[in-house]
Protein backbone atom coordinates (compact mmCIF):
# COMPACT_ATOMS: atom_id res chain seq x y z
CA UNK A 1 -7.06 11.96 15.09
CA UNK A 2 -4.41 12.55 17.77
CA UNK A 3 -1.54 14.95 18.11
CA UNK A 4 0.71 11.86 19.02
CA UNK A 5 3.31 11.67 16.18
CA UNK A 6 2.99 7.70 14.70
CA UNK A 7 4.99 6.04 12.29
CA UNK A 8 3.38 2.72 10.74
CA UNK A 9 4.87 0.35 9.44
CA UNK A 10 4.16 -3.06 9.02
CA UNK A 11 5.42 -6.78 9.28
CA UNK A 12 5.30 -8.96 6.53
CA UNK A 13 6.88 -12.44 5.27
CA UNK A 14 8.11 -12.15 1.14
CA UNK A 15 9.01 -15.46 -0.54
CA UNK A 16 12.73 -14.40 -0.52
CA UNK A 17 13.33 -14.24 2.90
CA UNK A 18 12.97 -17.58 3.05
CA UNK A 19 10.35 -17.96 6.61
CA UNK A 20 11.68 -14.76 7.55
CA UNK A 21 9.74 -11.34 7.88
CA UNK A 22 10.75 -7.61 7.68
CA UNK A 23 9.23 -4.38 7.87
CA UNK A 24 7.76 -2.51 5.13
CA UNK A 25 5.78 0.95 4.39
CA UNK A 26 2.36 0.63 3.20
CA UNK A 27 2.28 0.23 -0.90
CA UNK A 28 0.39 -1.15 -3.26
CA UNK A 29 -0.93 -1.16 -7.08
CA UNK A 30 -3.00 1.68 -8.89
CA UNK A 31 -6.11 0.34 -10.07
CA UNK A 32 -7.18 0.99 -13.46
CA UNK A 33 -8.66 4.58 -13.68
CA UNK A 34 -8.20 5.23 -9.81
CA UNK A 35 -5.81 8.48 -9.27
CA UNK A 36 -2.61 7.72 -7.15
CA UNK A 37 -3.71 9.62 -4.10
CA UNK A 38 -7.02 7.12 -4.03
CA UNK A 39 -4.96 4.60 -4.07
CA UNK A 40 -2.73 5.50 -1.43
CA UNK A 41 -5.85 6.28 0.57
CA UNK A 42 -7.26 2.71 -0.13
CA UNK A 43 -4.07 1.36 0.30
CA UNK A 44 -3.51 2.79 3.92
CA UNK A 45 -7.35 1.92 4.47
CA UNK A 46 -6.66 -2.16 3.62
CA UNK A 47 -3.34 -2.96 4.69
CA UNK A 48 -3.49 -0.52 8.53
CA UNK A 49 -7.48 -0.07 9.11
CA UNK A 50 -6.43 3.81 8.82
CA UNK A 51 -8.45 6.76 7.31
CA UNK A 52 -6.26 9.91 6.76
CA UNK A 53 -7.55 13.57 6.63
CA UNK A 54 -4.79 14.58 5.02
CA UNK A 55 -2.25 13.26 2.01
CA UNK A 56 1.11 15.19 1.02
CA UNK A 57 2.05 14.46 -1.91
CA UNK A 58 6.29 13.75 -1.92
CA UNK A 59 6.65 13.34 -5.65
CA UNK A 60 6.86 10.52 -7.84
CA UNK A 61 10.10 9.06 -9.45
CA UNK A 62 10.77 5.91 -11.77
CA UNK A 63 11.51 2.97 -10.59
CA UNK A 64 14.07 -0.05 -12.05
CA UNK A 65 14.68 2.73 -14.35
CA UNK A 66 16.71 0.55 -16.71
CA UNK A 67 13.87 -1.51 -17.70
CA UNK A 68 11.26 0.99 -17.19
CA UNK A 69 9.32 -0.81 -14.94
CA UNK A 70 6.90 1.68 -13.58
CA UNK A 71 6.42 4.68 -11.20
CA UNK A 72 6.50 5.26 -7.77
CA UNK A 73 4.19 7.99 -6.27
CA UNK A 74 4.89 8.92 -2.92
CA UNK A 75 2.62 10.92 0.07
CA UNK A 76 2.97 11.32 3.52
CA UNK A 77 -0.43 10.12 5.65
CA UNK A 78 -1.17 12.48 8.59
CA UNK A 79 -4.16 13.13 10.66
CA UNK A 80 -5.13 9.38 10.59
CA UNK A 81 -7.64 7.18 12.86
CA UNK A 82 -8.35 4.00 13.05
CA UNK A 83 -11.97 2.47 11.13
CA UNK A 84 -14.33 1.84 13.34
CA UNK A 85 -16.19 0.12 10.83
CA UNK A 86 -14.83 -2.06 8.13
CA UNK A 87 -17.10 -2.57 4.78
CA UNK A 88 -14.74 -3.73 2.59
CA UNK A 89 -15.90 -7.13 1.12
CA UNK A 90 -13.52 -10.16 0.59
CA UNK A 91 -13.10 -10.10 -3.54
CA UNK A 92 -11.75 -13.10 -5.22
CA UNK A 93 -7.83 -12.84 -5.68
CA UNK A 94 -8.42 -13.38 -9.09
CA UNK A 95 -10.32 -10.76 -9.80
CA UNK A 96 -7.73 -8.32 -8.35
CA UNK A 97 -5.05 -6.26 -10.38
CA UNK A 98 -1.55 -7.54 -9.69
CA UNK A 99 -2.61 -11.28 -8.70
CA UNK A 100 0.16 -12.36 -10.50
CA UNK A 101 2.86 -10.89 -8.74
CA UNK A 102 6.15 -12.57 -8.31
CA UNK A 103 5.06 -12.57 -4.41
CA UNK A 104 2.08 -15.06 -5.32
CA UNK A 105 3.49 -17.48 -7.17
CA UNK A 106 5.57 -20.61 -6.48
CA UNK A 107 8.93 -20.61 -7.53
């Protein structure tokens, strides 16, 4: 960890933006059974190479509220550090929740 104060974010390319990229916060799906905060761990762990001592939890709100689309559950990541190390195997993107986002498929 370091006392340096860090803001991540991220550069990424969205079908939409037609070749374009923009920045974005790290985010991601719950998996079934996982608790929100593992997920934001995992989530900071696959798309920075990050491991956080400590999560805040910021609250959690509805989103596209008019067709009750799902929740957002926010934290705030401090105390992170780079992995060293990475295990994480490659898993099939078919075998992973949310493969058929809107983001994945050709429109």
């Amino acid at each position: 960890p370091t006392s340096e104060k860090v803001f991540y974010i991220f550069e990424q390319t969205k079908y939409a933006l037609e070749g374009r990229t923009s920045k974005a916060i790290i985010g991601g799906i719950i998996e079934p059974g996982e608790e929100a905060e593992t997920a934001a761990r995992r989530e900071v762990e696959e798309e920075m190479g990050l491991n956080c001592l400590t999560m805040h939890f910021l609250g959690r709100f509805r989103t596209d509220v008019n067709r009750g689309m799902g929740w957002v559950n926010s934290y705030l990541a401090q105390q992170c550090s780079h992995n060293t190390i990475t295990t994480k195997t490659e898993k099939n993107s078919a075998d992973e929740v949310g493969t058929a986002d809107v983001e994945r498929q050709d429109l």
